[in-house]
C-alpha atoms as a PDB file:
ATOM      1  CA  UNK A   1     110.256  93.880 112.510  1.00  0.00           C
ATOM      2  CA  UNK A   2     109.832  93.708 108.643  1.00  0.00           C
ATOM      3  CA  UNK A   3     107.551  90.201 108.018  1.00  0.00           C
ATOM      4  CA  UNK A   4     109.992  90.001 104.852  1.00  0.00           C
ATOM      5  CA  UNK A   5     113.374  89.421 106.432  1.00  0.00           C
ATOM      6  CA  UNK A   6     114.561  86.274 106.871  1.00  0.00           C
ATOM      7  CA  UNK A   7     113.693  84.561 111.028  1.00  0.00           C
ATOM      8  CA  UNK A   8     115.424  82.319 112.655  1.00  0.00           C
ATOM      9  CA  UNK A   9     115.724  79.172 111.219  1.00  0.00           C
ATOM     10  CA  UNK A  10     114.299  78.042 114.830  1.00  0.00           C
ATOM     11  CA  UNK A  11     111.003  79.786 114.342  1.00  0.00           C
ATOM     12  CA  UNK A  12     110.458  78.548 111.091  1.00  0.00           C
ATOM     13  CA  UNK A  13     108.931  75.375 111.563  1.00  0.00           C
ATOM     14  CA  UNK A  14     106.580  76.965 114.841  1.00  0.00           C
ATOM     15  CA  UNK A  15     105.302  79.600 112.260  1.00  0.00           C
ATOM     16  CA  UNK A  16     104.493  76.815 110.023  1.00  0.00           C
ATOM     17  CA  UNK A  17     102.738  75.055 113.000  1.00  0.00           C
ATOM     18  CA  UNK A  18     100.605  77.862 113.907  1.00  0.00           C
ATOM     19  CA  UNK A  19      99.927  79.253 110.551  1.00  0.00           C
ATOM     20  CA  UNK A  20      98.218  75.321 110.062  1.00  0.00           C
ATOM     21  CA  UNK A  21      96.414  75.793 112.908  1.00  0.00           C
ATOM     22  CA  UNK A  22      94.953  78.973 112.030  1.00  0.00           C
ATOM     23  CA  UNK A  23      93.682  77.870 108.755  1.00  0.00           C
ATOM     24  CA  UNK A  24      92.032  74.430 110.267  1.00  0.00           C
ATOM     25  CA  UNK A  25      90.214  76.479 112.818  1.00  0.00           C
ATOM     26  CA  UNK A  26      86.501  77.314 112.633  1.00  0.00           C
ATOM     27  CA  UNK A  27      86.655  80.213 115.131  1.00  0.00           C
ATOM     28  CA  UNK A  28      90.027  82.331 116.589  1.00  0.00           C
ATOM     29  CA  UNK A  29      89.869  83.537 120.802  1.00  0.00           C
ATOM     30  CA  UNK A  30      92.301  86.110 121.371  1.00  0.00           C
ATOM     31  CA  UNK A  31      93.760  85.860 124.625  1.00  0.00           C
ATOM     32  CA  UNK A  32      95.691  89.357 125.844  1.00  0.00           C
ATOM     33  CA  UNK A  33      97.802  89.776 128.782  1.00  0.00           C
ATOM     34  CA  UNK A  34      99.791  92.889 129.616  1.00  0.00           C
ATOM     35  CA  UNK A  35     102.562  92.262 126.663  1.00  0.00           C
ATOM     36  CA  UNK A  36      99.889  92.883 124.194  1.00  0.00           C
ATOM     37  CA  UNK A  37     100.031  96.291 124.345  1.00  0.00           C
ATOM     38  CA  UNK A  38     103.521  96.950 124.695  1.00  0.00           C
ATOM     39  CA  UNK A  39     104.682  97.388 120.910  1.00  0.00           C
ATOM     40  CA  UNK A  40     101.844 100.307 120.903  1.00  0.00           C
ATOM     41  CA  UNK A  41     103.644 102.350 123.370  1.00  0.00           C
ATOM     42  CA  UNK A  42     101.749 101.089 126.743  1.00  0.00           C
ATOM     43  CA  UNK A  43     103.838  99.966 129.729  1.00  0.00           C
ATOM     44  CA  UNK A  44     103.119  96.571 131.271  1.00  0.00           C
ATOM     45  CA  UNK A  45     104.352  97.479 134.866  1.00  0.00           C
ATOM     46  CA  UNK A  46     106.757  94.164 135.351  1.00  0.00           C
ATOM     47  CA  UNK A  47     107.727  94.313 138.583  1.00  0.00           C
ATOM     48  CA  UNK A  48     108.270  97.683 141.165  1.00  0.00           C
ATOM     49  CA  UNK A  49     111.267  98.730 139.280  1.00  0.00           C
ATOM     50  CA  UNK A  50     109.395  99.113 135.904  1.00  0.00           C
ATOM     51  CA  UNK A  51     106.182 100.656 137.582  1.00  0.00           C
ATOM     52  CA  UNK A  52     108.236 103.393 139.254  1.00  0.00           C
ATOM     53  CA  UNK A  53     109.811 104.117 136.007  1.00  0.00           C
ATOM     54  CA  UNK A  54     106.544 105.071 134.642  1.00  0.00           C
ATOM     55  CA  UNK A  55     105.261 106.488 137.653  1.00  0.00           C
ATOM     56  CA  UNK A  56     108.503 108.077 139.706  1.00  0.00           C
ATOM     57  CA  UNK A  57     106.230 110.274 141.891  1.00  0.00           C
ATOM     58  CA  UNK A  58     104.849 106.527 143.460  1.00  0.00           C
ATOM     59  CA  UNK A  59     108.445 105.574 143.224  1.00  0.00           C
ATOM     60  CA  UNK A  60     109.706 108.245 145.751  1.00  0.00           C
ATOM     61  CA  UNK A  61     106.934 107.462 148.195  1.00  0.00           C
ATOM     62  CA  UNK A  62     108.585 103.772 148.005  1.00  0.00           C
ATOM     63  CA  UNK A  63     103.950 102.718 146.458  1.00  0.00           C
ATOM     64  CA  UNK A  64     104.115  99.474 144.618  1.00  0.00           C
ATOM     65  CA  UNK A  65     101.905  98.374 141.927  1.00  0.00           C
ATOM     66  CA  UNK A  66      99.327  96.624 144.328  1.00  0.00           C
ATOM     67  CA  UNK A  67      99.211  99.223 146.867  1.00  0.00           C
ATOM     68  CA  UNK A  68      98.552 101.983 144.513  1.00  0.00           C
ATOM     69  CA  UNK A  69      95.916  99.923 142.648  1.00  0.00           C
ATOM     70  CA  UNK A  70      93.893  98.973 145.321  1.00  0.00           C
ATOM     71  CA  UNK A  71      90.390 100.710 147.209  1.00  0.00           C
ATOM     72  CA  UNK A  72      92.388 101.762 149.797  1.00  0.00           C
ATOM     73  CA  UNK A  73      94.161 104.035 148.101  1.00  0.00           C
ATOM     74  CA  UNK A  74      90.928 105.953 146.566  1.00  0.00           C
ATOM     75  CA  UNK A  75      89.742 105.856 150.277  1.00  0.00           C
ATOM     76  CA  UNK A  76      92.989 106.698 152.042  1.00  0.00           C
ATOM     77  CA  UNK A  77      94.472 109.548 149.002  1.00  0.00           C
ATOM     78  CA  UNK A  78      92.092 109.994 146.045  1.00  0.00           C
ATOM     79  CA  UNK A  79      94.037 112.541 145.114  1.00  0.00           C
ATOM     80  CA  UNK A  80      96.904 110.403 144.310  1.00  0.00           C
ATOM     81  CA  UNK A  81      94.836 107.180 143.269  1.00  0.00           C
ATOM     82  CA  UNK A  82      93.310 109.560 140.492  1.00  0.00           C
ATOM     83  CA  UNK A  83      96.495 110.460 139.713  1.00  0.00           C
ATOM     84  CA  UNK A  84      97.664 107.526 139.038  1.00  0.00           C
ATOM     85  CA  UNK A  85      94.228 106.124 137.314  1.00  0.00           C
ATOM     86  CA  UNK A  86      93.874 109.511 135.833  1.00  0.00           C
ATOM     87  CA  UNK A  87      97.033 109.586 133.561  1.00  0.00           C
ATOM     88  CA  UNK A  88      96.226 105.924 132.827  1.00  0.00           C
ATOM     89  CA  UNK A  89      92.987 107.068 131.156  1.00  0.00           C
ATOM     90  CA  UNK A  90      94.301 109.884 129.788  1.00  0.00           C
ATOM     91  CA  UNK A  91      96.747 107.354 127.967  1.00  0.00           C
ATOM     92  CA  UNK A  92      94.330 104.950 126.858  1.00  0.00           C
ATOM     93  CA  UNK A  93      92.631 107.113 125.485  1.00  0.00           C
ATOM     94  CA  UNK A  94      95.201 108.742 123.015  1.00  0.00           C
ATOM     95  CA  UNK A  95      97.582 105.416 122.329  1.00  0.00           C
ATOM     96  CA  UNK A  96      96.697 103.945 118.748  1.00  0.00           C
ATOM     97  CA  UNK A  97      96.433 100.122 118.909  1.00  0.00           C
ATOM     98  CA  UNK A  98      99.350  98.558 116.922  1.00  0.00           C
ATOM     99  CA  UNK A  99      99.114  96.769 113.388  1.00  0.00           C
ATOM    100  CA  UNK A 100      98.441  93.207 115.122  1.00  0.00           C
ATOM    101  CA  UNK A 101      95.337  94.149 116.287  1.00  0.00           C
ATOM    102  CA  UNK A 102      93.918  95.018 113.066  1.00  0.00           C
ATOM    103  CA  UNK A 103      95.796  91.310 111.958  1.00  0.00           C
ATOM    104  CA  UNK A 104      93.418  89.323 114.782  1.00  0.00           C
ATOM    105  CA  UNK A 105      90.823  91.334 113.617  1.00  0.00           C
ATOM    106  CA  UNK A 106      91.282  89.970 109.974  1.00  0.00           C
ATOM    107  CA  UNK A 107      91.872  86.398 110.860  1.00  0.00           C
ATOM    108  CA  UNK A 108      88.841  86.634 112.663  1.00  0.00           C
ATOM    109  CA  UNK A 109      86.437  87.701 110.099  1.00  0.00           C
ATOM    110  CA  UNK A 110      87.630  85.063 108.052  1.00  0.00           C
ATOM    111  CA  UNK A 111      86.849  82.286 110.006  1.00  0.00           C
ATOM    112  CA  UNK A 112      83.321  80.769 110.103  1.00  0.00           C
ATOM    113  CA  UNK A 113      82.632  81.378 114.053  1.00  0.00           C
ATOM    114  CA  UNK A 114      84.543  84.530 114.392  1.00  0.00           C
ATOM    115  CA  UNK A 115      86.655  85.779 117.118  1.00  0.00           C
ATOM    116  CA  UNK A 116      85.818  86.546 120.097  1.00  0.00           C
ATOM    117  CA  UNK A 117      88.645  88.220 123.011  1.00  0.00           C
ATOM    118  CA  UNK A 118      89.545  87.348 126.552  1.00  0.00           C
ATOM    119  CA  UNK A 119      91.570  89.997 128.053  1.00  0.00           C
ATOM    120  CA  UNK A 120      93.006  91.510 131.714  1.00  0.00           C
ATOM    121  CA  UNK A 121      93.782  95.107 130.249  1.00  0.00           C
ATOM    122  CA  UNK A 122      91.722  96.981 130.791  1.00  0.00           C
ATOM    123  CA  UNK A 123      92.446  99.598 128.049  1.00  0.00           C
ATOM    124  CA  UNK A 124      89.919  99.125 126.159  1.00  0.00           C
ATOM    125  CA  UNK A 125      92.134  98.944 122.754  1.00  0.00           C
ATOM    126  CA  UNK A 126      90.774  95.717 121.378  1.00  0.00           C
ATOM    127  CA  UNK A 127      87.465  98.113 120.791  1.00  0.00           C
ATOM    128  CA  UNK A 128      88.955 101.066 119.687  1.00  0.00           C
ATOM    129  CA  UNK A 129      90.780  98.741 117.135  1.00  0.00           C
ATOM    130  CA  UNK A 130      87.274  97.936 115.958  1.00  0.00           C
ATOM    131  CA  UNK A 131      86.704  94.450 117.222  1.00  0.00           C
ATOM    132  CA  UNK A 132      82.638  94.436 118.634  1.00  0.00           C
ATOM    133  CA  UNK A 133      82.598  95.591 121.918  1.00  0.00           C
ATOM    134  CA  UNK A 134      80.038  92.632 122.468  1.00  0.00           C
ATOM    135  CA  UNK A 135      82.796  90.241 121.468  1.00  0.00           C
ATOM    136  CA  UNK A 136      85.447  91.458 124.126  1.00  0.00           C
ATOM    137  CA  UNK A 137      85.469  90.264 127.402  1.00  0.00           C
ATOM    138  CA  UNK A 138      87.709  91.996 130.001  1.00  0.00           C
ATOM    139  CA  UNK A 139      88.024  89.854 132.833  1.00  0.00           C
ATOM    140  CA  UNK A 140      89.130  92.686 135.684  1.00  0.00           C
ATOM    141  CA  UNK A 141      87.156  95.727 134.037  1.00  0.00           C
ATOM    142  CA  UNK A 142      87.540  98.801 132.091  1.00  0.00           C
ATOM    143  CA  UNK A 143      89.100 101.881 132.855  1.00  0.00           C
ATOM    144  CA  UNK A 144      86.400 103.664 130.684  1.00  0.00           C
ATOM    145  CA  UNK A 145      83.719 102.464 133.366  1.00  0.00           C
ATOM    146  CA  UNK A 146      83.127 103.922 136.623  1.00  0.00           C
ATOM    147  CA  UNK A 147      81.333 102.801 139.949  1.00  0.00           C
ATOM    148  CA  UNK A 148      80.898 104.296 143.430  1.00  0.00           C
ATOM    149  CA  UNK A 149      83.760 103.924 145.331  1.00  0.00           C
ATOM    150  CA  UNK A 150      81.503 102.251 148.783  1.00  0.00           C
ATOM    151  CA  UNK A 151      79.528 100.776 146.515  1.00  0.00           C
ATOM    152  CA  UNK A 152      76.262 102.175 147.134  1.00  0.00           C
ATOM    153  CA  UNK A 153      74.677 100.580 144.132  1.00  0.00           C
ATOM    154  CA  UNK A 154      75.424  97.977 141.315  1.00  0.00           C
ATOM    155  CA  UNK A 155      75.556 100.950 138.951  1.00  0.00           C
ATOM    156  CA  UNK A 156      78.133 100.988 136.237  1.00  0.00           C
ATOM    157  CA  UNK A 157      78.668 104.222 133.948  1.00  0.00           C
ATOM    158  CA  UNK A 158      80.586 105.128 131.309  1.00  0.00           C
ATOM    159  CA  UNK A 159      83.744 107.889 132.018  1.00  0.00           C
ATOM    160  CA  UNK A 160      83.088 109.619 129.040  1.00  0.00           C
ATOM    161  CA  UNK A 161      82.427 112.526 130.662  1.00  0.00           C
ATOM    162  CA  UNK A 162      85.382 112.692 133.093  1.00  0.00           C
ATOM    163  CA  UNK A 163      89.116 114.419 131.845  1.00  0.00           C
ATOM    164  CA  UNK A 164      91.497 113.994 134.221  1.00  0.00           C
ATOM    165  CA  UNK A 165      93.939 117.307 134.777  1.00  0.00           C
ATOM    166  CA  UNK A 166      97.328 115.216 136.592  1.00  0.00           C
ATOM    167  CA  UNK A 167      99.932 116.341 137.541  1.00  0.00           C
ATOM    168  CA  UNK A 168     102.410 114.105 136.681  1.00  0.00           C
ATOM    169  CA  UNK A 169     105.809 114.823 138.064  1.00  0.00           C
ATOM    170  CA  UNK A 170     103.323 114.257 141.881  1.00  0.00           C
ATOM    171  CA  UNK A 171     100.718 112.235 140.263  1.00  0.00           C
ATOM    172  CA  UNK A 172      98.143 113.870 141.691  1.00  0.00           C
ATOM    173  CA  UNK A 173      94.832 114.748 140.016  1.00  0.00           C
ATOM    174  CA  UNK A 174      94.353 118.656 139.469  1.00  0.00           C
ATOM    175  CA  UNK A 175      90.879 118.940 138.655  1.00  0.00           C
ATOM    176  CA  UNK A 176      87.979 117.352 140.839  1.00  0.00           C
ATOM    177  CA  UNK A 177      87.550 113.694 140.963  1.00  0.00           C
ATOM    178  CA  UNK A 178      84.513 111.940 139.065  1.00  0.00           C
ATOM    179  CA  UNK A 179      81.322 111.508 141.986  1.00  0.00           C
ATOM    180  CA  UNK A 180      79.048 109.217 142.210  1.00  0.00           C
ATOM    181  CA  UNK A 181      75.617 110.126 140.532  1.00  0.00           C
ATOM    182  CA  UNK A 182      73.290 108.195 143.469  1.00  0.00           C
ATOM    183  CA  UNK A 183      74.918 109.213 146.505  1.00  0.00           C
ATOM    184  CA  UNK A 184      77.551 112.046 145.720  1.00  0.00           C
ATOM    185  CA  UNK A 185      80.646 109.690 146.945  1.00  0.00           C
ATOM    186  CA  UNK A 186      83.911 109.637 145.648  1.00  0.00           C
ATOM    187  CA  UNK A 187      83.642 107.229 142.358  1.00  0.00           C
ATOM    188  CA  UNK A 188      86.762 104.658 141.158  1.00  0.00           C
ATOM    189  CA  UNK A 189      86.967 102.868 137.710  1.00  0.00           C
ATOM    190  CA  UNK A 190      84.810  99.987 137.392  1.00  0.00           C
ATOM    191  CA  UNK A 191      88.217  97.447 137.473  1.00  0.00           C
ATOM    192  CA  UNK A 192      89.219  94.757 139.700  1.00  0.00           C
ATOM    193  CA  UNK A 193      91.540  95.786 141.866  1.00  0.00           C
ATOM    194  CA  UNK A 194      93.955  94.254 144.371  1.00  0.00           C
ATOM    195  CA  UNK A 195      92.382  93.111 147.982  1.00  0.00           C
ATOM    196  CA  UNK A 196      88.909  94.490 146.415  1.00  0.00           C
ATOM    197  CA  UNK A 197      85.463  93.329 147.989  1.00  0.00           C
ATOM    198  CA  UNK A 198      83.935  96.269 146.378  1.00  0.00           C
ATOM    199  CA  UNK A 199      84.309  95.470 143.035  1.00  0.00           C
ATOM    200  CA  UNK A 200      80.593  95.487 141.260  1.00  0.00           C
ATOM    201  CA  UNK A 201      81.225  93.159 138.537  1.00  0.00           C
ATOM    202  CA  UNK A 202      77.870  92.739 136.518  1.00  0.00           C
ATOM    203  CA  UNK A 203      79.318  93.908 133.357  1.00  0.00           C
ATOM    204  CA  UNK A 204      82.165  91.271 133.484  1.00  0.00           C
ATOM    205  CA  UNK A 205      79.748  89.311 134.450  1.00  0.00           C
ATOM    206  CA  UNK A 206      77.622  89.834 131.266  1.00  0.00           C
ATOM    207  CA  UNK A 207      80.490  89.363 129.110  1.00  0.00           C
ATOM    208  CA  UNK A 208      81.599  86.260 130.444  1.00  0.00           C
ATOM    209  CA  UNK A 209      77.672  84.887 129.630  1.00  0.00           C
ATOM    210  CA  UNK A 210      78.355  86.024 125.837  1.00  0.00           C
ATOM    211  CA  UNK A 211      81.769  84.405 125.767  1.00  0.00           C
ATOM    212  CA  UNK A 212      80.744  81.328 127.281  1.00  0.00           C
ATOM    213  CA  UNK A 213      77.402  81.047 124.789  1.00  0.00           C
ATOM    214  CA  UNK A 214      79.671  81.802 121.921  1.00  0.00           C
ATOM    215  CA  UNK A 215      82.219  78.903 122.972  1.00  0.00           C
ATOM    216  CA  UNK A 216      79.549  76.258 123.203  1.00  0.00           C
ATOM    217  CA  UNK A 217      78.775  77.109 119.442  1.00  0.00           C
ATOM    218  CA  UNK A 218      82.744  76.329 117.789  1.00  0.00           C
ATOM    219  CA  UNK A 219      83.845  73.090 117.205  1.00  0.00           C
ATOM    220  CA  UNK A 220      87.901  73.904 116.185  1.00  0.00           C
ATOM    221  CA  UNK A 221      88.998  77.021 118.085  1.00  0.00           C
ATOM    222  CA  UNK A 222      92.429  78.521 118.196  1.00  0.00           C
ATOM    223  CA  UNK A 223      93.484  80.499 120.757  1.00  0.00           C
ATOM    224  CA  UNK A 224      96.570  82.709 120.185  1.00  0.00           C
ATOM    225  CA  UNK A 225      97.707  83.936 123.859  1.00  0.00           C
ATOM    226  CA  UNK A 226      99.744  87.313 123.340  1.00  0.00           C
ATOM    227  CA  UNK A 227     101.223  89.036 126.188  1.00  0.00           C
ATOM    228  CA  UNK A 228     100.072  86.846 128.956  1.00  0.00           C
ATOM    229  CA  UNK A 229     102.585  86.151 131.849  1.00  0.00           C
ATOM    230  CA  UNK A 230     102.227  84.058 134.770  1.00  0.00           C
ATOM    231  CA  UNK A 231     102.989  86.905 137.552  1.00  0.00           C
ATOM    232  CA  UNK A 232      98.843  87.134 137.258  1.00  0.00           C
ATOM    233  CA  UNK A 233      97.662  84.103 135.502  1.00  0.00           C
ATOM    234  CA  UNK A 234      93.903  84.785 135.027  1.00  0.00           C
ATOM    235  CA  UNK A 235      94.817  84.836 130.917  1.00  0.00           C
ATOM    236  CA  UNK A 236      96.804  81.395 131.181  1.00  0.00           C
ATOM    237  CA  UNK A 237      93.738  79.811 133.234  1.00  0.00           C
ATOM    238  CA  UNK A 238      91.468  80.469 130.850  1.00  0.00           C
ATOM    239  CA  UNK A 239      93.568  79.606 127.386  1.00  0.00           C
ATOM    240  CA  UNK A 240      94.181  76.031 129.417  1.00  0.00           C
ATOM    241  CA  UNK A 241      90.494  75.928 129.898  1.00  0.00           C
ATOM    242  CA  UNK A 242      89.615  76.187 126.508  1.00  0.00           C
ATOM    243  CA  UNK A 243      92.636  73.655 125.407  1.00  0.00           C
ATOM    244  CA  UNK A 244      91.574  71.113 128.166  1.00  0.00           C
ATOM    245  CA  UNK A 245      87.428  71.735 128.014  1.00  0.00           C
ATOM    246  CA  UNK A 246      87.137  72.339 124.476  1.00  0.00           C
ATOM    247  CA  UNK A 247      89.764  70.196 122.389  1.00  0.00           C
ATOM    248  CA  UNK A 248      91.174  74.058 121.136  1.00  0.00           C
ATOM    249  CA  UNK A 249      94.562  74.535 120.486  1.00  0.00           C
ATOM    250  CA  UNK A 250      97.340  77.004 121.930  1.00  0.00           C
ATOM    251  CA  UNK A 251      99.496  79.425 120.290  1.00  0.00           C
ATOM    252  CA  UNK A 252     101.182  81.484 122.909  1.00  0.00           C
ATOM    253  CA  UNK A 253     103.096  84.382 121.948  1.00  0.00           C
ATOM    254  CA  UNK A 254     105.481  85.562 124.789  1.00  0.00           C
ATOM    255  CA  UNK A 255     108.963  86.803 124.779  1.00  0.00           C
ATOM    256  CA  UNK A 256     110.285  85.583 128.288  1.00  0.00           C
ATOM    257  CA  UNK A 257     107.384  82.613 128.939  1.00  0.00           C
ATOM    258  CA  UNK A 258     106.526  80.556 125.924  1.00  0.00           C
ATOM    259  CA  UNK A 259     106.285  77.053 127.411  1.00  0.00           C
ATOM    260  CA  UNK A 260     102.948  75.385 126.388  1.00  0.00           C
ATOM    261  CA  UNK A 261     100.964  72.517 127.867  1.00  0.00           C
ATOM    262  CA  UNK A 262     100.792  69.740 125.181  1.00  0.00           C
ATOM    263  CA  UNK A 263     102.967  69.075 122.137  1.00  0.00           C
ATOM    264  CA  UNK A 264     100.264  70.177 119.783  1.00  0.00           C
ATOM    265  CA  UNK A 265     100.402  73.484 121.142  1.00  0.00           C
ATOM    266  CA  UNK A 266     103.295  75.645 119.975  1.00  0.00           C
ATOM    267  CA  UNK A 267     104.739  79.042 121.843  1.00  0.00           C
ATOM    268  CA  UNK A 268     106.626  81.694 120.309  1.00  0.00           C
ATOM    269  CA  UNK A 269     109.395  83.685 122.186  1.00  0.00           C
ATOM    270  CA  UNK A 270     108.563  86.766 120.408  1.00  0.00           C
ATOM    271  CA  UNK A 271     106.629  90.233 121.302  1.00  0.00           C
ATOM    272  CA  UNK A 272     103.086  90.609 119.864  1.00  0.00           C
ATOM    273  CA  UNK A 273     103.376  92.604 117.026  1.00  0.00           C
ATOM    274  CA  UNK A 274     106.503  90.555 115.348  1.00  0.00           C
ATOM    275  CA  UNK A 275     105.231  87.312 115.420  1.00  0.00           C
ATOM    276  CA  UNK A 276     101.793  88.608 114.309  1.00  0.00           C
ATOM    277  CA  UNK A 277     103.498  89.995 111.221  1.00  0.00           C
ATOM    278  CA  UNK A 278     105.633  87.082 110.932  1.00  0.00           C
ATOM    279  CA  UNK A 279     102.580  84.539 111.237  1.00  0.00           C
ATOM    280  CA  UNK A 280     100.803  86.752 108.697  1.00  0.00           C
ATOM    281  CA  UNK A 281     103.238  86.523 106.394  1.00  0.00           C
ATOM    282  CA  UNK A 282     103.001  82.711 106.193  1.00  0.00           C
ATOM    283  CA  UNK A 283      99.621  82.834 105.926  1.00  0.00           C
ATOM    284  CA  UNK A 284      99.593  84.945 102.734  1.00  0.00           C
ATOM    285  CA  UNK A 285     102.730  83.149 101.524  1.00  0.00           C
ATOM    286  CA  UNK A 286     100.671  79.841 101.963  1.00  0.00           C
ATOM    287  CA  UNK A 287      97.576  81.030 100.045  1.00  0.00           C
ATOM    288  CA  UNK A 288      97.123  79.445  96.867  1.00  0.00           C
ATOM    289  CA  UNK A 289      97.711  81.259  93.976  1.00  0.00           C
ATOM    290  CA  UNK A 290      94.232  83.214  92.138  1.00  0.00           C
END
């Protein structure tokens, strides 16, 4: 979308309404579901049908979404369950975050508290964007972390070292699967997974005790929700939290579910990157002249 050409005379007056909003506030949360990282090329596997799109190999052996991200599957065919985390990794790792994350990022840095992220990918693009990994908190893990698959410790490392070889018309892993250094078990990312009591979660855990210090320290936050359905509503929770617990105000930016709680929230029904364009735009266009 080109921020220059003209919108919908419906969105006008909801750009106007957020683009207020984000120059009262003393400090901007970004909240990211799934959605957020669709305009940079990343799939947001809505529903079976979309998943076995992107992964047709799962597809033929009828694997849904939950089953293939789940324990059970490293335990039961780590082959496959690498394959499948494997080429996830492998595409995290090369996908450039789009324009609107370098947009939050601005906003951010001009306001007097900062900005600080709540997110459930876990792609790790809000740091590779160059937002402080300090000020990102991904609330089911990071596919850049690893852990033993048992556990047999609360040890977290990074998978810097590991580069998956997949096969991806069988997505199956070619090369041997990352071990873990204690006990010499098969290790799994460090991400919450579905029907997972082995999930060692001190490094959410440690970013959720930054978050909730930095909170206590704003007065006017924003929080512009991008992305964030209701399928998994972990995002949504905690954007109601902050609206609810700390007087904040919503902007939710979603393309199919834009409803908001109050009338001094406002929701978009656009994808990320547009209406971050869009809402930049009105911010410069509302500037006053130097």
């Amino acid at each position: 979308m080109n921020p220059n050409e003209p919108l919908s005379p419906a969105l006008g007056e909801p750009l106007d309404q957020v683009a207020e909003l984000i120059q009262q506030a003393d400090a901007l949360i970004v909240a990211a579901g799934a959605g957020m990282g669709v305009d940079s090329g990343l799939p947001d596997f809505r529903g079976n049908e979309g998943f076995w799109r992107a992964y047709p190999a799962l597809g033929r052996a009828r694997m849904g979404f939950s089953d293939a991200a789940s324990p059970a599957s490293f335990a039961r065919r780590p082959g496959l369950a690498w394959g499948f985390y494997g080429h996830r990794l492998a595409l995290y790792r090369a996908t450039m975050p789009h324009a609107g994350f370098g947009i939050l990022k601005r906003w951010g840095d001009g306001m007097l508290q900062g900005a600080r992220v709540f997110t459930s990918n876990v792609d790790g693009q809000f740091q590779k964007a160059g937002f402080d990994a300090d000020a990102v908190h991904e609330c089911h893990g990071s596919i850049h972390h690893l852990q033993c698959l048992k556990p047999c410790s609360e040890a977290i490392w990074p998978a810097d070292a590991f580069v998956p070889d997949v096969d991806e018309e069988a997505c199956q892993l070619r090369n041997a699967a990352p071990t873990c250094p204690r006990c010499g078990g098969l290790a799994r990312p460090n991400i919450l997974m579905f029907n997972d009591d082995g999930w060692v979660a001190d490094r959410e855990q440690a970013q959720s005790d930054r978050l909730r210090r930095w909170l206590a320290q704003v007065s006017r936050p924003v929080v512009v929700e991008l992305g964030a359905g209701t399928a998994v509503p972990t995002v949504r929770h905690f954007s109601h939290a902050v609206v609810q617990q700390l007087g904040g105000r919503l902007v939710r930016i979603n393309l199919r579910e834009p409803a908001v709680p109050t009338g001094l929230d406002v929701g978009l029904p656009m994808g990320a990157l547009a209406a971050l364009q869009a809402l930049d735009h009105r911010l410069a266009q509302s500037r006053p002249s130097e």
